[in-house]
N, C-alpha and C. Protein backbone atom coordinates (compact mmCIF):
# COMPACT_ATOMS: atom_id res chain seq x y z
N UNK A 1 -24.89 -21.33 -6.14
CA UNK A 1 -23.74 -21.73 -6.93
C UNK A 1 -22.70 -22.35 -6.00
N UNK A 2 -22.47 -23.63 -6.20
CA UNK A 2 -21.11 -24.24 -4.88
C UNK A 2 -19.99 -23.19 -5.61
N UNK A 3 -19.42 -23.10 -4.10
CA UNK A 3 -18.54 -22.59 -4.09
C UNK A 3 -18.23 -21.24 -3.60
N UNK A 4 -19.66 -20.55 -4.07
CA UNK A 4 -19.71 -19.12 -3.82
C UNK A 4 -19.28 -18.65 -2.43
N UNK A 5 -18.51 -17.27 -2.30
CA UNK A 5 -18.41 -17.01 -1.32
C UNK A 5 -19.40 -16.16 -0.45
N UNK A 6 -20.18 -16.41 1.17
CA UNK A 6 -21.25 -15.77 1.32
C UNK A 6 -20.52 -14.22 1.52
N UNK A 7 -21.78 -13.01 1.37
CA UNK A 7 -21.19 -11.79 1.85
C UNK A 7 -20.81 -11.64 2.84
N UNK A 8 -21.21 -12.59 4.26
CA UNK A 8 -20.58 -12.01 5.60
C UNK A 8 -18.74 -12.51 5.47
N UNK A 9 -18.17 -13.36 4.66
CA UNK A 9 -17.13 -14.17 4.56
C UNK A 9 -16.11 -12.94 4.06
N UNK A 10 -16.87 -12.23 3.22
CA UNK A 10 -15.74 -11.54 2.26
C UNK A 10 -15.08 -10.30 3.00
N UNK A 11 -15.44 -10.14 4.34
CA UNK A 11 -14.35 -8.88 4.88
C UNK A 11 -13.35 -9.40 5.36
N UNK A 12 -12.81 -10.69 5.56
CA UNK A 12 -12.45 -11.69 5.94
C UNK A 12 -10.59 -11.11 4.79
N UNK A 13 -9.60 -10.97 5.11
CA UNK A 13 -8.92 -10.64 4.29
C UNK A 13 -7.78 -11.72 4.15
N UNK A 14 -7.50 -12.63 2.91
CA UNK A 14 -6.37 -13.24 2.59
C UNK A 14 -4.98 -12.52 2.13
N UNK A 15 -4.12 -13.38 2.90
CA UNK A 15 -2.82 -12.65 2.47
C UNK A 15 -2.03 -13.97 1.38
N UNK A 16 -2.16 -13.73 0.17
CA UNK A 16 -1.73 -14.80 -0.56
C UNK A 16 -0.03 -14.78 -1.06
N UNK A 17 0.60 -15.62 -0.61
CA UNK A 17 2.39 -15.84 -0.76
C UNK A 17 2.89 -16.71 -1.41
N UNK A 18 3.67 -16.19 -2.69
CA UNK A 18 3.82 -17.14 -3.54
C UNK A 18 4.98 -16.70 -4.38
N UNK A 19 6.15 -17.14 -4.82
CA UNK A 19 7.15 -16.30 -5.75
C UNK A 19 7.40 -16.57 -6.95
N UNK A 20 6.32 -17.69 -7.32
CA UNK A 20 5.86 -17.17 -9.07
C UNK A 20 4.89 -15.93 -9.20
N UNK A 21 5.25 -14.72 -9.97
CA UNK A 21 4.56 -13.73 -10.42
C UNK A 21 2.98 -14.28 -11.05
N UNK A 22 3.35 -15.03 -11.78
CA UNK A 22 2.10 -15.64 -12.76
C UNK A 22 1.12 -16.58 -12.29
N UNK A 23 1.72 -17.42 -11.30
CA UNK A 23 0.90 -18.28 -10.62
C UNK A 23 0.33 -17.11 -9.46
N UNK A 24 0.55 -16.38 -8.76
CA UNK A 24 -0.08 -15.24 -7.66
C UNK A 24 -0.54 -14.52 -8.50
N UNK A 25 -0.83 -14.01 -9.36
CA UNK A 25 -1.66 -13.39 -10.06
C UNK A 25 -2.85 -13.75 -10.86
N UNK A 26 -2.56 -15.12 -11.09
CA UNK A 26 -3.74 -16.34 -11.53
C UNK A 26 -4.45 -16.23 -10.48
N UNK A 27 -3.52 -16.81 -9.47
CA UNK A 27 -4.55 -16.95 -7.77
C UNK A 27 -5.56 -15.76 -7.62
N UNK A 28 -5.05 -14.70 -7.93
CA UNK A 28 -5.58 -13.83 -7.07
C UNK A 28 -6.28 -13.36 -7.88
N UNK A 29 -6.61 -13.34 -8.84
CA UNK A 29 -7.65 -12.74 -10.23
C UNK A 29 -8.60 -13.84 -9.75
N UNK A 30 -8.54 -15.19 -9.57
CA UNK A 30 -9.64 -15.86 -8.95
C UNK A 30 -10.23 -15.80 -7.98
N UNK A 31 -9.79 -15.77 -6.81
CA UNK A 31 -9.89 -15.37 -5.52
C UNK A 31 -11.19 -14.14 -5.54
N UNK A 32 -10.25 -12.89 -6.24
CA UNK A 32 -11.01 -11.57 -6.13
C UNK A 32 -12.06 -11.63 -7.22
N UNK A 33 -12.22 -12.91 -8.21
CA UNK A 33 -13.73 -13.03 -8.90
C UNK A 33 -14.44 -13.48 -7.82
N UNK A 34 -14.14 -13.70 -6.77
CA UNK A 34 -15.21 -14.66 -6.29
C UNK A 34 -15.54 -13.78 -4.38
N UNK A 35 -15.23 -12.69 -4.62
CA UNK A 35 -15.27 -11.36 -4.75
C UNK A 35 -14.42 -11.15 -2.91
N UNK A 36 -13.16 -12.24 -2.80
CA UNK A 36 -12.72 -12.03 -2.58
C UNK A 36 -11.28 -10.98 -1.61
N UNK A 37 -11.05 -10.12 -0.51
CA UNK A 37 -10.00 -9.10 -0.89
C UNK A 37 -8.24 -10.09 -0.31
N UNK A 38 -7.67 -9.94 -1.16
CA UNK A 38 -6.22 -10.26 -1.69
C UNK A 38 -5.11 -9.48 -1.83
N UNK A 39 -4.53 -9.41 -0.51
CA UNK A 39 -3.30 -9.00 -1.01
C UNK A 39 -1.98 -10.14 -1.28
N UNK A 40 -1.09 -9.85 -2.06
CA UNK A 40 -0.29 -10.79 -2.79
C UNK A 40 1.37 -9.71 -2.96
N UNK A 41 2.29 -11.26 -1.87
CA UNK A 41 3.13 -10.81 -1.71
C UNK A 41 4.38 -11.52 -2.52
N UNK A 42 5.19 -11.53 -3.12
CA UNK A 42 5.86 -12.50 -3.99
C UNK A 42 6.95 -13.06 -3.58
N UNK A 43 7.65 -12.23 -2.22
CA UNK A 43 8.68 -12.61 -1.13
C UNK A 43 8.34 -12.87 0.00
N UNK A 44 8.77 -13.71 0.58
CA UNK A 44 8.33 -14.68 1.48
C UNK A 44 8.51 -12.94 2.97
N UNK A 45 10.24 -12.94 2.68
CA UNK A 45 10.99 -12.10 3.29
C UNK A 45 9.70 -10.66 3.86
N UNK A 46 8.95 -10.55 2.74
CA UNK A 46 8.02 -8.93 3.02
C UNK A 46 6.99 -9.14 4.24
N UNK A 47 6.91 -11.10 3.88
CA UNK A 47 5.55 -11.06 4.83
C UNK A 47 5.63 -10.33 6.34
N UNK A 48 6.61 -10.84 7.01
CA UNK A 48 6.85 -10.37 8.25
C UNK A 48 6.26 -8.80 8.42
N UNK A 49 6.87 -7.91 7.78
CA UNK A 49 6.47 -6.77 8.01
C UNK A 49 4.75 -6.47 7.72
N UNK A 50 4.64 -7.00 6.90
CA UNK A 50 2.92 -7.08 6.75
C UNK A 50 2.11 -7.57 7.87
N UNK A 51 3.04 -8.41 8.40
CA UNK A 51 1.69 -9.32 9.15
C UNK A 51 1.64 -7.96 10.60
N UNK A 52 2.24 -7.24 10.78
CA UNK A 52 2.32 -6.04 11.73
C UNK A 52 1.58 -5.08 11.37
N UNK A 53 1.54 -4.79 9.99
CA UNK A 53 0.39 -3.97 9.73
C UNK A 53 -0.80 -4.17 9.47
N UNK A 54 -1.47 -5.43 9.66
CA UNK A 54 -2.58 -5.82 9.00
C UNK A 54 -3.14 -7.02 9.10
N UNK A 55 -4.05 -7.35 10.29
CA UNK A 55 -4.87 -8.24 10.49
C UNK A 55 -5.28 -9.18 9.17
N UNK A 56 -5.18 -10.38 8.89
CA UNK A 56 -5.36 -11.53 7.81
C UNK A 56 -6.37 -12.57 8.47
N UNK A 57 -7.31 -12.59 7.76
CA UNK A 57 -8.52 -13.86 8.22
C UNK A 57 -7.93 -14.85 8.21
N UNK A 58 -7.05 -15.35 6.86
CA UNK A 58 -6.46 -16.20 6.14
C UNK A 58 -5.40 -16.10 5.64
N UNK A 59 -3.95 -16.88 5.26
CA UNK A 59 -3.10 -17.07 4.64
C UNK A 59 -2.94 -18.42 3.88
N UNK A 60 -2.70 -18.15 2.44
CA UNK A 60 -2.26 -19.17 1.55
C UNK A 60 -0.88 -18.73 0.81
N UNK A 61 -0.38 -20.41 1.44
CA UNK A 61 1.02 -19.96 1.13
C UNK A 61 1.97 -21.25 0.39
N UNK A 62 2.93 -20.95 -0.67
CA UNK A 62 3.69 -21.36 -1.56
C UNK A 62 4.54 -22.30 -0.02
N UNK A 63 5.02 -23.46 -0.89
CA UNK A 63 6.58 -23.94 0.42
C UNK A 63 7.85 -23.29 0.10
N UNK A 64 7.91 -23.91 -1.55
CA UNK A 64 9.03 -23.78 -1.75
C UNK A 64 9.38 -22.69 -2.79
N UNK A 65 10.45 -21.40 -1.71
CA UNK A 65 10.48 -20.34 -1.76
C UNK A 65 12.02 -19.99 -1.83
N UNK A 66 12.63 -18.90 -2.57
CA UNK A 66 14.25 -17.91 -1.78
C UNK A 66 13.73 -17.48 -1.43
N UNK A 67 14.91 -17.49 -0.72
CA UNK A 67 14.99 -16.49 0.72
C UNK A 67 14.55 -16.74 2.01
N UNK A 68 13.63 -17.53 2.03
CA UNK A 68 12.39 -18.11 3.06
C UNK A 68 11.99 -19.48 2.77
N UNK A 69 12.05 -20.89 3.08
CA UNK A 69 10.81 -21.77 2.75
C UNK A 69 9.67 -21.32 3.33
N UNK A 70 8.75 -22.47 3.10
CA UNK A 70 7.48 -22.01 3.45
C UNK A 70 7.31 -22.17 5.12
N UNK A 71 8.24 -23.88 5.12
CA UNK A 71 8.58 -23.99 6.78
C UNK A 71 8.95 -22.88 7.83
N UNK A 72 9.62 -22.56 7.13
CA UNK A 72 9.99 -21.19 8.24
C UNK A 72 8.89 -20.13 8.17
N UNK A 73 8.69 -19.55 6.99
CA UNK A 73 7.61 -18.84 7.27
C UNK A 73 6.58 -19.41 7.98
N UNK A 74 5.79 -20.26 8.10
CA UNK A 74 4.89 -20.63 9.00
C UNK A 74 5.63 -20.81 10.59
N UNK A 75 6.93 -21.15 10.69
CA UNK A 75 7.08 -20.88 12.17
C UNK A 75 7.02 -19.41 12.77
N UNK A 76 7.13 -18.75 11.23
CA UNK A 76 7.36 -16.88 11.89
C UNK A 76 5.79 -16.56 12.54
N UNK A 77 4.78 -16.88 11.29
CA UNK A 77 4.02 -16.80 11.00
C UNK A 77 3.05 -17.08 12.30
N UNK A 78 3.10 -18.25 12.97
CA UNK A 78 2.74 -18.95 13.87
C UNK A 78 3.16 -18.49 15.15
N UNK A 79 4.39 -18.13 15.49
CA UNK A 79 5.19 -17.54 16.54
C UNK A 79 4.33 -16.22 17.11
N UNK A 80 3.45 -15.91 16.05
CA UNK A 80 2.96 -14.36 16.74
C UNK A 80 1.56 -14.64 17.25
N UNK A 81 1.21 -14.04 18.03
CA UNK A 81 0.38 -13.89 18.84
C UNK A 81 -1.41 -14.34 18.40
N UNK A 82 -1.15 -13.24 17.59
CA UNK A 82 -2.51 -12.69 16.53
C UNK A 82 -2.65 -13.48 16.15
N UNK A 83 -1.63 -14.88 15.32
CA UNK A 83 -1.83 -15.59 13.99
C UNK A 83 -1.50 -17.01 14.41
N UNK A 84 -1.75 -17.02 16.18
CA UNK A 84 -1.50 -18.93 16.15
C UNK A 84 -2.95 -19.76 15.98
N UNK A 85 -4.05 -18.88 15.47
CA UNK A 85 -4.84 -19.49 14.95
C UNK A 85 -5.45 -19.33 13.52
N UNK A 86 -4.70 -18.77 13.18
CA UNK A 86 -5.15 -18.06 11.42
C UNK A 86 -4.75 -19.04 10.96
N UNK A 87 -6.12 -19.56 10.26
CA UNK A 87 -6.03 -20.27 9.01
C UNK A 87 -5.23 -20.16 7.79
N UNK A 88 -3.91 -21.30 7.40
CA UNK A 88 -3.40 -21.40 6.81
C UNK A 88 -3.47 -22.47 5.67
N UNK A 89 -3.21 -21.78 3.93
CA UNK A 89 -4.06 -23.34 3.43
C UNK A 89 -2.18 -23.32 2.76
N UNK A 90 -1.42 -24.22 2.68
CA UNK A 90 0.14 -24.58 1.78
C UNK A 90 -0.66 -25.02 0.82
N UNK A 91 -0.28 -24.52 -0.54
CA UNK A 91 -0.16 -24.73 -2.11
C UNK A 91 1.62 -25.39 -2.50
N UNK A 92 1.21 -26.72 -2.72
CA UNK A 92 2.67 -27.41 -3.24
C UNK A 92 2.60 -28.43 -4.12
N UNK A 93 3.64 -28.72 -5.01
CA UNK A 93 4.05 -30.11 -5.85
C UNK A 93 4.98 -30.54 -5.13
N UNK A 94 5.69 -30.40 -4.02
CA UNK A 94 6.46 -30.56 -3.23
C UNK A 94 6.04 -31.97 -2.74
N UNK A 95 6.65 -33.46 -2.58
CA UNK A 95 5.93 -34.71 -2.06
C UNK A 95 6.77 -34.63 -0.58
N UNK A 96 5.67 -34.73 0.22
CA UNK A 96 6.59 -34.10 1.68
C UNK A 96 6.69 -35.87 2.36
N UNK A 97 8.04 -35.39 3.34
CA UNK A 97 8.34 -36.50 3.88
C UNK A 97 7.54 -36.69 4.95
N UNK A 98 7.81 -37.64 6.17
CA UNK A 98 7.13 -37.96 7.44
C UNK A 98 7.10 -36.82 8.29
N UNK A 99 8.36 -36.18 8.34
CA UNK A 99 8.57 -34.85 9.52
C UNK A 99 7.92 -33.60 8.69
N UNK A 100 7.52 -33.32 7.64
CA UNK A 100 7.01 -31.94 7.11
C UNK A 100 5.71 -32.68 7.00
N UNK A 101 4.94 -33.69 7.27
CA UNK A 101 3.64 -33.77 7.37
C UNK A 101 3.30 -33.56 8.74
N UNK A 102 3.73 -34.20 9.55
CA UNK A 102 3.90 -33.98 11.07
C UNK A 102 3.75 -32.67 12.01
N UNK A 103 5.16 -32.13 10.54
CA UNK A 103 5.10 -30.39 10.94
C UNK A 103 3.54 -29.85 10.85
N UNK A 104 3.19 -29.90 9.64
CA UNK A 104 1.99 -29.57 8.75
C UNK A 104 0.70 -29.56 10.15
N UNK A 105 0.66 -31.08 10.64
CA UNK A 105 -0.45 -31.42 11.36
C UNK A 105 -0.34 -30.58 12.78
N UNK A 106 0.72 -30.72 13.13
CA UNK A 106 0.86 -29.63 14.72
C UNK A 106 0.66 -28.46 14.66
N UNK A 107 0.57 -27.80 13.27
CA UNK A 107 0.76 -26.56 12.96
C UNK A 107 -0.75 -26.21 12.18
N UNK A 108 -1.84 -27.14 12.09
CA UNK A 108 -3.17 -26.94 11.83
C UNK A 108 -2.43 -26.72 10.35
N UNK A 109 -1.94 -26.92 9.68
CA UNK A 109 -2.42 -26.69 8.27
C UNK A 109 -2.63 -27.64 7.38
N UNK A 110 -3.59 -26.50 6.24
CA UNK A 110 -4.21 -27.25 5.46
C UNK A 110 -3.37 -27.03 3.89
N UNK A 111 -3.37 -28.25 3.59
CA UNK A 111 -2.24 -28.74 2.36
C UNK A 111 -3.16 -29.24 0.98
N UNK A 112 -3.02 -28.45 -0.23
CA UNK A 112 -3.53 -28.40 -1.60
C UNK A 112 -2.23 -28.32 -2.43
N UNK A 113 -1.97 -30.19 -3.02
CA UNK A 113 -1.58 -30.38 -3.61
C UNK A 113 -1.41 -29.75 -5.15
N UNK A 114 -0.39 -29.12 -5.86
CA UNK A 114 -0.27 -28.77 -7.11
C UNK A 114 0.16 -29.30 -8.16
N UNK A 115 -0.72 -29.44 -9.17
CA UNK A 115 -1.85 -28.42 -9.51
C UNK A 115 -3.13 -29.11 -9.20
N UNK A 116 -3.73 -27.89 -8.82
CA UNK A 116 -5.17 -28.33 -8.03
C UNK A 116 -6.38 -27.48 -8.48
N UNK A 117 -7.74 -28.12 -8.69
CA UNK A 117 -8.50 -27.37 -8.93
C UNK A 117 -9.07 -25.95 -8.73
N UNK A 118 -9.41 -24.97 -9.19
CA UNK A 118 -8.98 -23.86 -8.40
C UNK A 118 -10.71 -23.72 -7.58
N UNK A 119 -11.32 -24.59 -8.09
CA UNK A 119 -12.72 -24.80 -7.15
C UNK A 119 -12.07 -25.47 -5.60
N UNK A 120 -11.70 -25.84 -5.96
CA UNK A 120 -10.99 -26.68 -4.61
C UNK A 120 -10.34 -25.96 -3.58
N UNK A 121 -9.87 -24.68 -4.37
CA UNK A 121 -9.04 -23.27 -3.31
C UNK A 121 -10.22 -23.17 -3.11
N UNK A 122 -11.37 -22.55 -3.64
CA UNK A 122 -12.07 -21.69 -2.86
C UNK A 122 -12.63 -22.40 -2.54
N UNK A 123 -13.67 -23.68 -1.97
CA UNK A 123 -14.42 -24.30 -1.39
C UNK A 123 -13.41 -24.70 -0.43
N UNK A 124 -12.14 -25.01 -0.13
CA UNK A 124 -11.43 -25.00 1.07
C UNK A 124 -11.01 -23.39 1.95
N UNK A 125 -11.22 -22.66 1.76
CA UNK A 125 -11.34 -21.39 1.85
C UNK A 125 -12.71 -20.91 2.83
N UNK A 126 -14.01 -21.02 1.46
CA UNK A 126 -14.95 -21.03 2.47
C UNK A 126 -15.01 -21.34 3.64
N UNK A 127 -14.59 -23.03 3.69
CA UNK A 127 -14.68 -23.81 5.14
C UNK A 127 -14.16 -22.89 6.34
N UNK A 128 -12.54 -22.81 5.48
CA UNK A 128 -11.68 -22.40 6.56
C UNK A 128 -12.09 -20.91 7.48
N UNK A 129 -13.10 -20.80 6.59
CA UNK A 129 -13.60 -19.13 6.82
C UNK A 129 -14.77 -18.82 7.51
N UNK A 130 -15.56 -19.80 7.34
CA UNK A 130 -16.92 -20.24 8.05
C UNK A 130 -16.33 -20.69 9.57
N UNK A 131 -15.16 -21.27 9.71
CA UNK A 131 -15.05 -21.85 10.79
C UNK A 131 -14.12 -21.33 12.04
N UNK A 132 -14.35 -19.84 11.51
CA UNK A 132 -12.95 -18.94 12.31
C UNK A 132 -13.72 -17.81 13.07
């Protein structure tokens, strides 16, 4: 089945960030069909403390956020040790200028325009997961 995720992939843990309730809970009801593990944080602000407790294969993350953009969170995000190579995928409708693509590219991430197929999360996912 494309798309599927293999079993060695799935201990692999996403930390999904997003501060629509409804859209992170869409995400993540998909995600964890596809058998997935997901935790889902709805403030940008919580991630920090998480990322101290808890090793992440992966992060997918919202830009535009209170309290936090997404920019900054990925400099926090990035700044640590553990996570200057963790795969990051940005979920946005956001049309970014020259310097937040720039940012994007120095910073390895991978950018899924919204709204986007949700086959498209997880077959970019796989990749990112196969390749870590």
């Amino acid at each position: 089945m494309p798309g599927t995720i293999p079993h060695y992939l799935m201990s692999k843990d996403i930390l999904l960030i997003d501060d629509e309730k409804d859209f992170s809970d869409l995400t993540s009801t998909m995600l964890e069909f596809h058998n997935l593990n997901v935790k889902v944080l709805n403030d940008p602000l919580e991630v920090l403390k998480c990322l101290d407790e808890h090793q992440y294969g992966l992060i997918v993350s919202d830009l535009m956020m209170p309290n936090m953009n997404g920019f900054e969170l990925i400099k926090h995000i990035r700044g640590r040790d553990s996570y200057k190579e963790t795969p990051i995928i940005v979920l946005t409708a956001k049309t970014l200028n020259d310097e937040e693509r720039k940012f994007m590219l120095q910073n390895n991430i991978h950018l899924l325009i919204k709204p986007f197929e949700p086959q498209g999360l997880i077959d970019q996912i796989k990749v990112l997961l196969e390749n870590t």
